[in-house]
PDB file of N, CA and C in Angstrom:
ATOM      1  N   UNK A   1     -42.089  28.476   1.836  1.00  0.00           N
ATOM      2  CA  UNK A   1     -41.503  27.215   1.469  1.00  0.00           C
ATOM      3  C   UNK A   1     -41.949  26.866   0.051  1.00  0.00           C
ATOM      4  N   UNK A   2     -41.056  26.709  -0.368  1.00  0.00           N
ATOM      5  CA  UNK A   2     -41.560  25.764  -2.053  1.00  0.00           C
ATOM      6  C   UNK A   2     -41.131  27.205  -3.114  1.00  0.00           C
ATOM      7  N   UNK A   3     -40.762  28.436  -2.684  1.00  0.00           N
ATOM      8  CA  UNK A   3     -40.734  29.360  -3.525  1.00  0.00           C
ATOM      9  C   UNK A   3     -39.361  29.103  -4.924  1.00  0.00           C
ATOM     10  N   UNK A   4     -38.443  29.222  -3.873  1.00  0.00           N
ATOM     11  CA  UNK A   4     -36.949  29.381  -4.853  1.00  0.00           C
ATOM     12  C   UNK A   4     -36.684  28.081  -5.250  1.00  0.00           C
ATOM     13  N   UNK A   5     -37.330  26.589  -4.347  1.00  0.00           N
ATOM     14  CA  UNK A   5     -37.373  25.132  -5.513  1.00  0.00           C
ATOM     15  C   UNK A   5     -38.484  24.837  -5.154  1.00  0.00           C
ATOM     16  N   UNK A   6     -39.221  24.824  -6.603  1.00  0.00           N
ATOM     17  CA  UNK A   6     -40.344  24.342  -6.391  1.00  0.00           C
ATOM     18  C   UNK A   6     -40.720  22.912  -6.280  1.00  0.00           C
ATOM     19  N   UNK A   7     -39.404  22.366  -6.650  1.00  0.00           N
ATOM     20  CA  UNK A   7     -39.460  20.962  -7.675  1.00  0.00           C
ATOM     21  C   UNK A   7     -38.990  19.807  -5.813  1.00  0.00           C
ATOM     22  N   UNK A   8     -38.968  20.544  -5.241  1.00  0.00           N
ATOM     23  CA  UNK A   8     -38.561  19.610  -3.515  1.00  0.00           C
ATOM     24  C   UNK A   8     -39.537  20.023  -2.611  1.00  0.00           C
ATOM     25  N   UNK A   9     -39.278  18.733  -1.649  1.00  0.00           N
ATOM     26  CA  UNK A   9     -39.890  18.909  -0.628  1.00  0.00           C
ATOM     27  C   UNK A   9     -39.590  19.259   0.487  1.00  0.00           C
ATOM     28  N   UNK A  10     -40.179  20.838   1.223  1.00  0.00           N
ATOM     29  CA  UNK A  10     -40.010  21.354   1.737  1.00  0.00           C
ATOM     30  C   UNK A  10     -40.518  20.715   3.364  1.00  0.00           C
ATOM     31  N   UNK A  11     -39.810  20.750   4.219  1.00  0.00           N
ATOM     32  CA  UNK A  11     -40.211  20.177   5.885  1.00  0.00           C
ATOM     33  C   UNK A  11     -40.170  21.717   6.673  1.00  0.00           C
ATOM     34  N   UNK A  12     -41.179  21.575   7.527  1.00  0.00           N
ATOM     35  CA  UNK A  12     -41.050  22.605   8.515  1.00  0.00           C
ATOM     36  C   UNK A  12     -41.659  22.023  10.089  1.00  0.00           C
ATOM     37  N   UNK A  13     -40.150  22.022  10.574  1.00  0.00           N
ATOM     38  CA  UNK A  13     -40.123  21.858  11.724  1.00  0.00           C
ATOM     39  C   UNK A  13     -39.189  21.896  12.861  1.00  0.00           C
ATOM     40  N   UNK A  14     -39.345  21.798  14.365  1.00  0.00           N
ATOM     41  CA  UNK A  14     -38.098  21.636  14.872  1.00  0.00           C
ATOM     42  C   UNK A  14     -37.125  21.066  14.573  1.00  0.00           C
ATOM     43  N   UNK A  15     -35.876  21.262  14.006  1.00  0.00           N
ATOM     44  CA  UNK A  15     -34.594  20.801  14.028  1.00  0.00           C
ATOM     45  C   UNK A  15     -34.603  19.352  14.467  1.00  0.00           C
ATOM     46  N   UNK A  16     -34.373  19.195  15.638  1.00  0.00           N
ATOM     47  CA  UNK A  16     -33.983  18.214  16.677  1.00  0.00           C
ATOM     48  C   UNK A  16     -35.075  17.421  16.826  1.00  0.00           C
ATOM     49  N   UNK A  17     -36.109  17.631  16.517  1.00  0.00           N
ATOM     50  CA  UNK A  17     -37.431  17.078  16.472  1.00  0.00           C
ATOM     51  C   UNK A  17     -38.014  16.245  15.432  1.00  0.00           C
ATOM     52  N   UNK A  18     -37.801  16.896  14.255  1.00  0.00           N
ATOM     53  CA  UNK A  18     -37.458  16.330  12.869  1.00  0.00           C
ATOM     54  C   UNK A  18     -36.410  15.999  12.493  1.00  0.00           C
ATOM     55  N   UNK A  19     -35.413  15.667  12.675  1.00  0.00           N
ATOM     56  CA  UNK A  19     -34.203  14.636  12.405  1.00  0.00           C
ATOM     57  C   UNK A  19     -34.459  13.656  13.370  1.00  0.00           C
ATOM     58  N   UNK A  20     -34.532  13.518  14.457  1.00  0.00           N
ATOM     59  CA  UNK A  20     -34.864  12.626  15.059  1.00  0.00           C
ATOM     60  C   UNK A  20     -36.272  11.685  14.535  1.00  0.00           C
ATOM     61  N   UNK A  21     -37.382  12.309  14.135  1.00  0.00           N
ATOM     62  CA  UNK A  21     -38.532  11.483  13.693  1.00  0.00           C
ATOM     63  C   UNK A  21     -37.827  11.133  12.648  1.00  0.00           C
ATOM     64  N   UNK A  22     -37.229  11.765  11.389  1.00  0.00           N
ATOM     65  CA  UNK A  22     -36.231  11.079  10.306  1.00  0.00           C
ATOM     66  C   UNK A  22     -35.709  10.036  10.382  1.00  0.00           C
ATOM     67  N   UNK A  23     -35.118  10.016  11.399  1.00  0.00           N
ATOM     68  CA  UNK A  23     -33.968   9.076  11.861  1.00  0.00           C
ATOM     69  C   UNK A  23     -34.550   7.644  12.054  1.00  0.00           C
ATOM     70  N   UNK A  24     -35.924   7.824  12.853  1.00  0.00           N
ATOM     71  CA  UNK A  24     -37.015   6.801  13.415  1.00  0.00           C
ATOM     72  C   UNK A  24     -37.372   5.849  12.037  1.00  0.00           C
ATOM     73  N   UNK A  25     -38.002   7.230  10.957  1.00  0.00           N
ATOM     74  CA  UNK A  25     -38.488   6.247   9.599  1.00  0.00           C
ATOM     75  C   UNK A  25     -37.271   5.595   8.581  1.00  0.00           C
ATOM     76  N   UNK A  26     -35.953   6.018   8.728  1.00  0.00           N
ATOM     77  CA  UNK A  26     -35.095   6.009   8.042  1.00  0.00           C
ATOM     78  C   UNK A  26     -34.569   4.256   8.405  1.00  0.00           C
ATOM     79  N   UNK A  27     -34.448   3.876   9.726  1.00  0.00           N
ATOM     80  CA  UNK A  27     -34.126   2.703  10.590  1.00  0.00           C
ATOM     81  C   UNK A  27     -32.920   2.985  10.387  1.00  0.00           C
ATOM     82  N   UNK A  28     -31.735   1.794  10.921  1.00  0.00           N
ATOM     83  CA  UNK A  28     -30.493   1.338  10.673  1.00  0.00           C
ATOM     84  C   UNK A  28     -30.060   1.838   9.901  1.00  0.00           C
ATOM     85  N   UNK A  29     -29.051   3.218   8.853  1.00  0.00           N
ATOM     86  CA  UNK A  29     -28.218   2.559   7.916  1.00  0.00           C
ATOM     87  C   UNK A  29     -27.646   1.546   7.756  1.00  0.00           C
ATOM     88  N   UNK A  30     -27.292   0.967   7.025  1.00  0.00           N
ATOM     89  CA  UNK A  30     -26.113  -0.076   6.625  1.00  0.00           C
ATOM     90  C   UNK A  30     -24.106   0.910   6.993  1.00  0.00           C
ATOM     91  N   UNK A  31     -24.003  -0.163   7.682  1.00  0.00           N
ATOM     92  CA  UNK A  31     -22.484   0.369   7.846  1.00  0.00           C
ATOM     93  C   UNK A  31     -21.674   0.245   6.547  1.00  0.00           C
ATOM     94  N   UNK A  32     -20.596   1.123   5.684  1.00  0.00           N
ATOM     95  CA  UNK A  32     -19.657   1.309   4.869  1.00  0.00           C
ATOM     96  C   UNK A  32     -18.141   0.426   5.069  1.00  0.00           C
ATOM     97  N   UNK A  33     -18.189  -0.889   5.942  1.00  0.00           N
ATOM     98  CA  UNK A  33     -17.046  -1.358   6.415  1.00  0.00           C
ATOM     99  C   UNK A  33     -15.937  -1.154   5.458  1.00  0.00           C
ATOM    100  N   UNK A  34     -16.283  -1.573   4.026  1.00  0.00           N
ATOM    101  CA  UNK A  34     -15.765  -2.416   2.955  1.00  0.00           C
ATOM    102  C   UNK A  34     -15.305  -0.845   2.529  1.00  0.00           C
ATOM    103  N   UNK A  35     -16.120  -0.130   2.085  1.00  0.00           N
ATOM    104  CA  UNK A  35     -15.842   1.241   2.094  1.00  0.00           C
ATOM    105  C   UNK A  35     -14.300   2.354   2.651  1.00  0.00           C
ATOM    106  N   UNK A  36     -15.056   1.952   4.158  1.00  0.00           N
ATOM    107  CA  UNK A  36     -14.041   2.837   5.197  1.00  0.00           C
ATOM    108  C   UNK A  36     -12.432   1.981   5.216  1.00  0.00           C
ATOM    109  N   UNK A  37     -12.189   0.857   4.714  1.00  0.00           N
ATOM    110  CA  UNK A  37     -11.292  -0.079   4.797  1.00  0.00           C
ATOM    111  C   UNK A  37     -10.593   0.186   3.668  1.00  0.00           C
ATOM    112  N   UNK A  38     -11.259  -0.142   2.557  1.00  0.00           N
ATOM    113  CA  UNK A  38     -10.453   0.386   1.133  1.00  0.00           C
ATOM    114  C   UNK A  38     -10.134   2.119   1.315  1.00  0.00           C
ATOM    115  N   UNK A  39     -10.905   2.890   2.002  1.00  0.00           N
ATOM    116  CA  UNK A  39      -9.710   4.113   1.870  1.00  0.00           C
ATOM    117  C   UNK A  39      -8.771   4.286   2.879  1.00  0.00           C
ATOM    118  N   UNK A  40      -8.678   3.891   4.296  1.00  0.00           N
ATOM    119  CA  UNK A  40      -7.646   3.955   4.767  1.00  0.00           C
ATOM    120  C   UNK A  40      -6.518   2.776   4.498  1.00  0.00           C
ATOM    121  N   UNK A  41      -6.790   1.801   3.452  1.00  0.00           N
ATOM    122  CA  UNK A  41      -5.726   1.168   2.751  1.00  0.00           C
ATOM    123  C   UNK A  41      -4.855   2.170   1.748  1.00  0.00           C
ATOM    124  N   UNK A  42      -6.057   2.734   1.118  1.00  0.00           N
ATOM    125  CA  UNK A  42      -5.256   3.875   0.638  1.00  0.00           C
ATOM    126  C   UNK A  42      -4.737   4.740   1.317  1.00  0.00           C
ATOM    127  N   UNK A  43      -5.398   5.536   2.089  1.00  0.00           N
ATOM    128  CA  UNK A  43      -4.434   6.519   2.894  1.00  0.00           C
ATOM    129  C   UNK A  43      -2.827   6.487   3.183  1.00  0.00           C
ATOM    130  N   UNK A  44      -3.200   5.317   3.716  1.00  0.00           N
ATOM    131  CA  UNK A  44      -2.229   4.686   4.743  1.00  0.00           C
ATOM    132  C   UNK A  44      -1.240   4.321   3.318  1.00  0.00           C
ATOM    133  N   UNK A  45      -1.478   3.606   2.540  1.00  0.00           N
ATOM    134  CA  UNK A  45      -0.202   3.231   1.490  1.00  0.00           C
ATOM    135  C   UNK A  45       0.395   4.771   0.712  1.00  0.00           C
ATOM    136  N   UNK A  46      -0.836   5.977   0.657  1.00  0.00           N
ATOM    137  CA  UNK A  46      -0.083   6.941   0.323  1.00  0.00           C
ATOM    138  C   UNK A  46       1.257   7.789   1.399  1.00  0.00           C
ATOM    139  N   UNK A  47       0.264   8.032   3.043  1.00  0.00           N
ATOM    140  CA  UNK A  47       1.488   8.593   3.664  1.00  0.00           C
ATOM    141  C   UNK A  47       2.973   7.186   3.643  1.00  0.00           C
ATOM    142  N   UNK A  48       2.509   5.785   3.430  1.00  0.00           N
ATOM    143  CA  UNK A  48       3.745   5.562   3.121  1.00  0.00           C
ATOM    144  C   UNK A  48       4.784   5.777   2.417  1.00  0.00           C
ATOM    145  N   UNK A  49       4.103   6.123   1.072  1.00  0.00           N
ATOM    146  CA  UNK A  49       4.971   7.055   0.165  1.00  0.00           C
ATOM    147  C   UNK A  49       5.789   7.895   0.410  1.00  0.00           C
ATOM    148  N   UNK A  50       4.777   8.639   1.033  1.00  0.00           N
ATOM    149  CA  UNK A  50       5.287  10.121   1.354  1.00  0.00           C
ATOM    150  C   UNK A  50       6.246   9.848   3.124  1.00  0.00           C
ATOM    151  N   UNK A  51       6.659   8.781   3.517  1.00  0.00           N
ATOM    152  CA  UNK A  51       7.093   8.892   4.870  1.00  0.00           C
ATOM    153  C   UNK A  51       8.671   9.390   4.158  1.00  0.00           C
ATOM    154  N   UNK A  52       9.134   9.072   3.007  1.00  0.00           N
ATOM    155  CA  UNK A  52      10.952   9.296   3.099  1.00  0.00           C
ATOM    156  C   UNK A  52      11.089  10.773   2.657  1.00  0.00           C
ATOM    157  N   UNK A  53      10.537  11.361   2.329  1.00  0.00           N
ATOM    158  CA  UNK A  53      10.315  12.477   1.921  1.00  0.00           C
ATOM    159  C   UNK A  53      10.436  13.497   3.337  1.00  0.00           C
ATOM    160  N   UNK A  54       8.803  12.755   3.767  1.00  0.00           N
ATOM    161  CA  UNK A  54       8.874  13.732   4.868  1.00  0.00           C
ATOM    162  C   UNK A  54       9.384  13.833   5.965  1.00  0.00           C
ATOM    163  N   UNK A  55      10.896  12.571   6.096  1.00  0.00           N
ATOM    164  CA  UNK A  55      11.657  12.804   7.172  1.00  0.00           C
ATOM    165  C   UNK A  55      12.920  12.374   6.754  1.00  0.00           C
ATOM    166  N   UNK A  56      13.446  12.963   5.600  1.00  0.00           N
ATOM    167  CA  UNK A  56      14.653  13.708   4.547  1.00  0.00           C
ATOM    168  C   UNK A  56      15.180  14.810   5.372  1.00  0.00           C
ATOM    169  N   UNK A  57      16.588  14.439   5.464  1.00  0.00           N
ATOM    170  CA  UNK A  57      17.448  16.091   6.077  1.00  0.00           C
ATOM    171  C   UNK A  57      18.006  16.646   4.366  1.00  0.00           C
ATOM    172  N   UNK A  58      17.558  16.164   3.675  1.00  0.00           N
ATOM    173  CA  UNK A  58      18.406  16.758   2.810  1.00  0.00           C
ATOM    174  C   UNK A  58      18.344  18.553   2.664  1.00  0.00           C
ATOM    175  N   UNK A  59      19.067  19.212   2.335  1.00  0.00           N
ATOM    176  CA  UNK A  59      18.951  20.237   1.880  1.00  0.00           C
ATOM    177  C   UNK A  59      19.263  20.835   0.287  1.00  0.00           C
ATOM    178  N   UNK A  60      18.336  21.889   0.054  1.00  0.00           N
ATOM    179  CA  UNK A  60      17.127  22.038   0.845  1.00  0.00           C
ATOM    180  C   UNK A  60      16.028  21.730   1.160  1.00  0.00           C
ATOM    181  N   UNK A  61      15.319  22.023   2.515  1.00  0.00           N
ATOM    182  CA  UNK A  61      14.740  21.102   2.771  1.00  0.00           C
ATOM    183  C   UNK A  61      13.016  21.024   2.090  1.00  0.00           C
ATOM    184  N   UNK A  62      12.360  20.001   1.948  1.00  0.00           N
ATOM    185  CA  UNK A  62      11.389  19.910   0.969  1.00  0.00           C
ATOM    186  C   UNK A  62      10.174  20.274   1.716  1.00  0.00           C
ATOM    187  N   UNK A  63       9.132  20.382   1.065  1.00  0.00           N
ATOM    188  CA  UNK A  63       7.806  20.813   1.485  1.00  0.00           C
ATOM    189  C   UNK A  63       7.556  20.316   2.411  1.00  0.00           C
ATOM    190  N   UNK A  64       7.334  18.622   2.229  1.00  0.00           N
ATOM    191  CA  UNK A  64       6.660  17.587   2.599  1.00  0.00           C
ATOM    192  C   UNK A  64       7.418  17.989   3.815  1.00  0.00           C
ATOM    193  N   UNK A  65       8.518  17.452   4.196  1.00  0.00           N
ATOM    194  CA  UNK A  65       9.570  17.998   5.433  1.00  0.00           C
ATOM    195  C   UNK A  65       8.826  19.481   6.311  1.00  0.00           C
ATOM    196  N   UNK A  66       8.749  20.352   5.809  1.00  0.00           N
ATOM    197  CA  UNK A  66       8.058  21.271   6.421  1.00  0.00           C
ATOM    198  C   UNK A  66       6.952  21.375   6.773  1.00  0.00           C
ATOM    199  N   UNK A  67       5.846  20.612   6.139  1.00  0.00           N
ATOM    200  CA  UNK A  67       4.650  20.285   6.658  1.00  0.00           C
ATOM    201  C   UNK A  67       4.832  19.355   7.951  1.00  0.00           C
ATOM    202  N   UNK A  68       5.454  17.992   7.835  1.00  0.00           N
ATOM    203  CA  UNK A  68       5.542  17.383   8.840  1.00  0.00           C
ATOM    204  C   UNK A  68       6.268  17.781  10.114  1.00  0.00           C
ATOM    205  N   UNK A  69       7.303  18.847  10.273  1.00  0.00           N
ATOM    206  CA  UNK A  69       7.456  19.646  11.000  1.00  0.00           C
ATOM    207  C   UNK A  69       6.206  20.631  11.592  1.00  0.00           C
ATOM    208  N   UNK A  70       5.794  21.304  10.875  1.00  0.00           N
ATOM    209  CA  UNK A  70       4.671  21.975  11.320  1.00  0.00           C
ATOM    210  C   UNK A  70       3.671  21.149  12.137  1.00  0.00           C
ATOM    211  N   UNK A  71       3.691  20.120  11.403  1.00  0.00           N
ATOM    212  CA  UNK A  71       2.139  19.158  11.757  1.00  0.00           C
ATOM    213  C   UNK A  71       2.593  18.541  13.620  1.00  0.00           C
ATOM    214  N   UNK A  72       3.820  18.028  13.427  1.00  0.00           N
ATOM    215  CA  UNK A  72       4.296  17.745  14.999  1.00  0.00           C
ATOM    216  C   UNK A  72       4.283  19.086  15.788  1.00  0.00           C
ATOM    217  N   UNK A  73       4.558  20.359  15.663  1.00  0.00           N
ATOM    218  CA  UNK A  73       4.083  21.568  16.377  1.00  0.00           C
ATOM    219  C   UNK A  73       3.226  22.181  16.962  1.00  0.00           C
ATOM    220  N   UNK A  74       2.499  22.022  15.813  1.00  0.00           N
ATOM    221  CA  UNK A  74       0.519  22.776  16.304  1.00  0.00           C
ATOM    222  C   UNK A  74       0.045  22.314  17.354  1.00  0.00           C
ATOM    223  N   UNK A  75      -0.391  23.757  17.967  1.00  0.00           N
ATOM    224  CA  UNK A  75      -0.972  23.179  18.790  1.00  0.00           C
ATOM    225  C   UNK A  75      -2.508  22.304  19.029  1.00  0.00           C
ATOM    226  N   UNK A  76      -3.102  21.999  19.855  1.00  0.00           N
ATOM    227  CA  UNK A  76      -4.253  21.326  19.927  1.00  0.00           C
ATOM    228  C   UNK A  76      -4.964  22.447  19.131  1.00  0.00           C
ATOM    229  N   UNK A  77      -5.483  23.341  19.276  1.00  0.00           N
ATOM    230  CA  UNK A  77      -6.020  24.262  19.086  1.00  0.00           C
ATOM    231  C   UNK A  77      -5.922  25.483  17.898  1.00  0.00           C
ATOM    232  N   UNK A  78      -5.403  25.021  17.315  1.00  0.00           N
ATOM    233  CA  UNK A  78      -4.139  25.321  16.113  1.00  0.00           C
ATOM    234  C   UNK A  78      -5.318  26.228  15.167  1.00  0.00           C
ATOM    235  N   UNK A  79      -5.226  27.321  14.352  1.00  0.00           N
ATOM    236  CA  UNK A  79      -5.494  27.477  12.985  1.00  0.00           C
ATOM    237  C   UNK A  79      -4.645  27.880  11.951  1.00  0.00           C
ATOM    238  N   UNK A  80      -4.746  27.072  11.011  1.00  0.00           N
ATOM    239  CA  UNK A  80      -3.500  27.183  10.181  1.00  0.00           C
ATOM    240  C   UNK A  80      -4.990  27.452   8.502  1.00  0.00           C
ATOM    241  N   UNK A  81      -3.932  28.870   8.121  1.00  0.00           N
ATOM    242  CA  UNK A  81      -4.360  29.770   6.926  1.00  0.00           C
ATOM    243  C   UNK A  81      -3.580  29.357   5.599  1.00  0.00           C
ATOM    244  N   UNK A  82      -4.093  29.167   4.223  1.00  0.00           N
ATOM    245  CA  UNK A  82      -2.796  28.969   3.600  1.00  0.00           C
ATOM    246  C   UNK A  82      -3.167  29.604   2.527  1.00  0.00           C
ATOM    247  N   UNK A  83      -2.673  30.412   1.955  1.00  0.00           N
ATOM    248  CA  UNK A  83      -2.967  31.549   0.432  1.00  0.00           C
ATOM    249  C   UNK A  83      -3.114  30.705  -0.436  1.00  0.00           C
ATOM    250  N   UNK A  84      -3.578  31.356  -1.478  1.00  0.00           N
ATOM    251  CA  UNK A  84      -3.640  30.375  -2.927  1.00  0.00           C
ATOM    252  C   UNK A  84      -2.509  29.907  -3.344  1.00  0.00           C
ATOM    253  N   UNK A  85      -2.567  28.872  -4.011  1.00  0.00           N
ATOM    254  CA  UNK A  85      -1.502  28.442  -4.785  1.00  0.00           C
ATOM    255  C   UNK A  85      -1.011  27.426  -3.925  1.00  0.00           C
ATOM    256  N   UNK A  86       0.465  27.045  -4.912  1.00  0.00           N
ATOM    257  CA  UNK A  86       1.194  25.621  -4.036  1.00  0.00           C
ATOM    258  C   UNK A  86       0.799  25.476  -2.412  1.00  0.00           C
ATOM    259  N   UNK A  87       1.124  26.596  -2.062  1.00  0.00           N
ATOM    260  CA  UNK A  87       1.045  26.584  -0.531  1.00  0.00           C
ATOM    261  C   UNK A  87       0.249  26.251   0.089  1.00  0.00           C
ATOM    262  N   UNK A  88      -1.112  26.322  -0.201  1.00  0.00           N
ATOM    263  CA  UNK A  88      -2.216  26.052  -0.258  1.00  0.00           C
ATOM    264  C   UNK A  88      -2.417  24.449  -0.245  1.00  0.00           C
ATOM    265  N   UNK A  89      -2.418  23.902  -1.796  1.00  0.00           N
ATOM    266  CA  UNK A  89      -2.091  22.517  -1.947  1.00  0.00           C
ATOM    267  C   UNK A  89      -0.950  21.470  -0.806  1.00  0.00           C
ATOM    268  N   UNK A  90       0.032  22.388  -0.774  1.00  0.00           N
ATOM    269  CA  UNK A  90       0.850  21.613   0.243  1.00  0.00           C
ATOM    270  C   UNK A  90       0.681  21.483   1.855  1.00  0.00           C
ATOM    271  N   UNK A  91      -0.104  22.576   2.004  1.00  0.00           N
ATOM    272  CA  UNK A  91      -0.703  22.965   3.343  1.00  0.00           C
ATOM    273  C   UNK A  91      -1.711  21.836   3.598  1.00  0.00           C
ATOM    274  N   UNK A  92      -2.773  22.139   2.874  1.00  0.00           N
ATOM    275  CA  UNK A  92      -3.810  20.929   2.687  1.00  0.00           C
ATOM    276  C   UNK A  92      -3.455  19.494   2.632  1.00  0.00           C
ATOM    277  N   UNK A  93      -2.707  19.092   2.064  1.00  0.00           N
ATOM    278  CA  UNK A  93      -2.555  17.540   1.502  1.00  0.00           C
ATOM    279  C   UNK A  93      -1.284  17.241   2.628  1.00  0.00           C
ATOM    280  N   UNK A  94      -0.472  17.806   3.212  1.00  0.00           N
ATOM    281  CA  UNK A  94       0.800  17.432   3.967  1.00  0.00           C
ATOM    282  C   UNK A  94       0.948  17.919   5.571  1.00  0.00           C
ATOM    283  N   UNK A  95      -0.075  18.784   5.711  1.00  0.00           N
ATOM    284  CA  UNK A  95      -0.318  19.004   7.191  1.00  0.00           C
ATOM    285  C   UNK A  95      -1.432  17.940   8.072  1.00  0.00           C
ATOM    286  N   UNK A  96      -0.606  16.959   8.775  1.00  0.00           N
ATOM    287  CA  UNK A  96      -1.284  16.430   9.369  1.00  0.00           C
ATOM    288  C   UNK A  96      -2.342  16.947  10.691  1.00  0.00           C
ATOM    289  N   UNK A  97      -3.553  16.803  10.925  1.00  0.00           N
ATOM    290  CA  UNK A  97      -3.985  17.947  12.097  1.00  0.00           C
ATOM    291  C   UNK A  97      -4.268  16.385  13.149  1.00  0.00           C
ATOM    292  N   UNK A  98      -4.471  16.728  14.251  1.00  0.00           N
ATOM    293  CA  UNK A  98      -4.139  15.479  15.056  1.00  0.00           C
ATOM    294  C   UNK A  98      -4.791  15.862  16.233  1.00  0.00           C
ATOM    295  N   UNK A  99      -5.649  16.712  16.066  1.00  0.00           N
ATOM    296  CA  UNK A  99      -7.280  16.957  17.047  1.00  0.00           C
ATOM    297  C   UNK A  99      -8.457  17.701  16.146  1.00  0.00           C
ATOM    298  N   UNK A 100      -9.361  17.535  16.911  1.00  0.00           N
ATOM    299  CA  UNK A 100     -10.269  18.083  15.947  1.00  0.00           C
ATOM    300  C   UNK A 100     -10.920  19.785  16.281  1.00  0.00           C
ATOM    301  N   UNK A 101      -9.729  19.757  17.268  1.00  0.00           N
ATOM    302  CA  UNK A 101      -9.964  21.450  17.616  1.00  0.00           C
ATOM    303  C   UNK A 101      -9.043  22.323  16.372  1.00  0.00           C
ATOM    304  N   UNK A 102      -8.280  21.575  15.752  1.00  0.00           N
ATOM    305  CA  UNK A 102      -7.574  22.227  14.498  1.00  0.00           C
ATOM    306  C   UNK A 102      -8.596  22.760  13.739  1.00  0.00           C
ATOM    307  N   UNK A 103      -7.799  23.758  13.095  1.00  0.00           N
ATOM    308  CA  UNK A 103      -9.005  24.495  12.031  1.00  0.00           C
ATOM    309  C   UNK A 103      -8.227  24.592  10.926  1.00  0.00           C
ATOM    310  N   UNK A 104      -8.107  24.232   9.332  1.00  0.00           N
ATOM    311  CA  UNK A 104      -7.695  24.539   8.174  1.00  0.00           C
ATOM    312  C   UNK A 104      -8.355  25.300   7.326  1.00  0.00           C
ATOM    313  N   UNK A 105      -7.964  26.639   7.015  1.00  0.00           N
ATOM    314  CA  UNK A 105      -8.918  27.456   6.243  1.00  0.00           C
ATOM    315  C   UNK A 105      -8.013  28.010   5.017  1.00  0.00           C
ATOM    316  N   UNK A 106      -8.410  27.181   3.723  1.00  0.00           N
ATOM    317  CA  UNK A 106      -7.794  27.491   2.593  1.00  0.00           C
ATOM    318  C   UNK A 106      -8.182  29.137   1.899  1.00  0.00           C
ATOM    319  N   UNK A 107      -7.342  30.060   1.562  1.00  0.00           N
ATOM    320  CA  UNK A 107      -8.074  31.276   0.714  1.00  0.00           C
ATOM    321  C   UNK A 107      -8.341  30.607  -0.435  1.00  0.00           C
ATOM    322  N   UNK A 108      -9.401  31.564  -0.827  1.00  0.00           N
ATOM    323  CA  UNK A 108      -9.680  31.629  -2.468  1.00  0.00           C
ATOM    324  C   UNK A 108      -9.837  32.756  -3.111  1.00  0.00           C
ATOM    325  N   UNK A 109      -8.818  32.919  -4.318  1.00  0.00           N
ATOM    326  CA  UNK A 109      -8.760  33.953  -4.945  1.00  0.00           C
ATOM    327  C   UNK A 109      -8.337  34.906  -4.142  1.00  0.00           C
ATOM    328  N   UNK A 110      -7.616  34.709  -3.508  1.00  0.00           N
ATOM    329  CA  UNK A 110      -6.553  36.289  -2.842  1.00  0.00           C
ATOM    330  C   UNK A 110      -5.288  36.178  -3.602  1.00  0.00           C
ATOM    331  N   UNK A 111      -4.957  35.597  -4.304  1.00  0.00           N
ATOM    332  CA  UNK A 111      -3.703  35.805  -4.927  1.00  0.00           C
ATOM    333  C   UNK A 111      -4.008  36.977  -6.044  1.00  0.00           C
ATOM    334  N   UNK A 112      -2.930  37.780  -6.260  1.00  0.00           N
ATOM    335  CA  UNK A 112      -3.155  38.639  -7.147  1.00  0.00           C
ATOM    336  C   UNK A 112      -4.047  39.902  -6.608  1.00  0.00           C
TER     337      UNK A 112
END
């Protein structure tokens, strides 16, 4: 302990044993209300944005449209892969996952 940073402090102990005594000296956090409120104001005003988009028949049909298709599909259990590039970005930002058994695993650097 202390080798590769010397400059921290190193703990050695049970896991579960030491987070828990942590937890003891640490007391209460303070809750983020004001926090957690201003971003799902945001959230929420961005997928509004994005709601005409993503339920557009136009053709052809747009990303956003195909993500939200996808996103009503998956299953509980879902893993969804997305290569570099747009696809990637659009995968990420427009696939809604709607359990937490979903898995999103972006590549990096496989393109090319």
């Amino acid at each position: 302990m202390g080798r590769n940073y010397s400059d921290t402090l190193g703990i050695l102990g049970d896991a579960k044993i030491t987070v828990n005594k942590m937890l003891q000296i640490i007391g209460d956090l303070p809750t983020k209300t004001e926090w957690a409120e201003y971003s799902y104001k945001i959230i929420n005003g961005w997928k509004e944005k994005r709601a005409l988009v993503r339920n557009s028949d136009n053709s052809p049909i747009r990303p956003e449209r195909l993500c939200k298709e996808l996103s009503d599909q998956i299953p509980e259990d879902a893993v969804i892969v997305a290569d570099t590039g747009y696809s990637a970005i659009w995968a990420c930002s427009m696939i809604d996952f709607n359990s937490f058994n979903q898995i999103f695993l972006r590549s990096a650097g496989s393109l090319g």
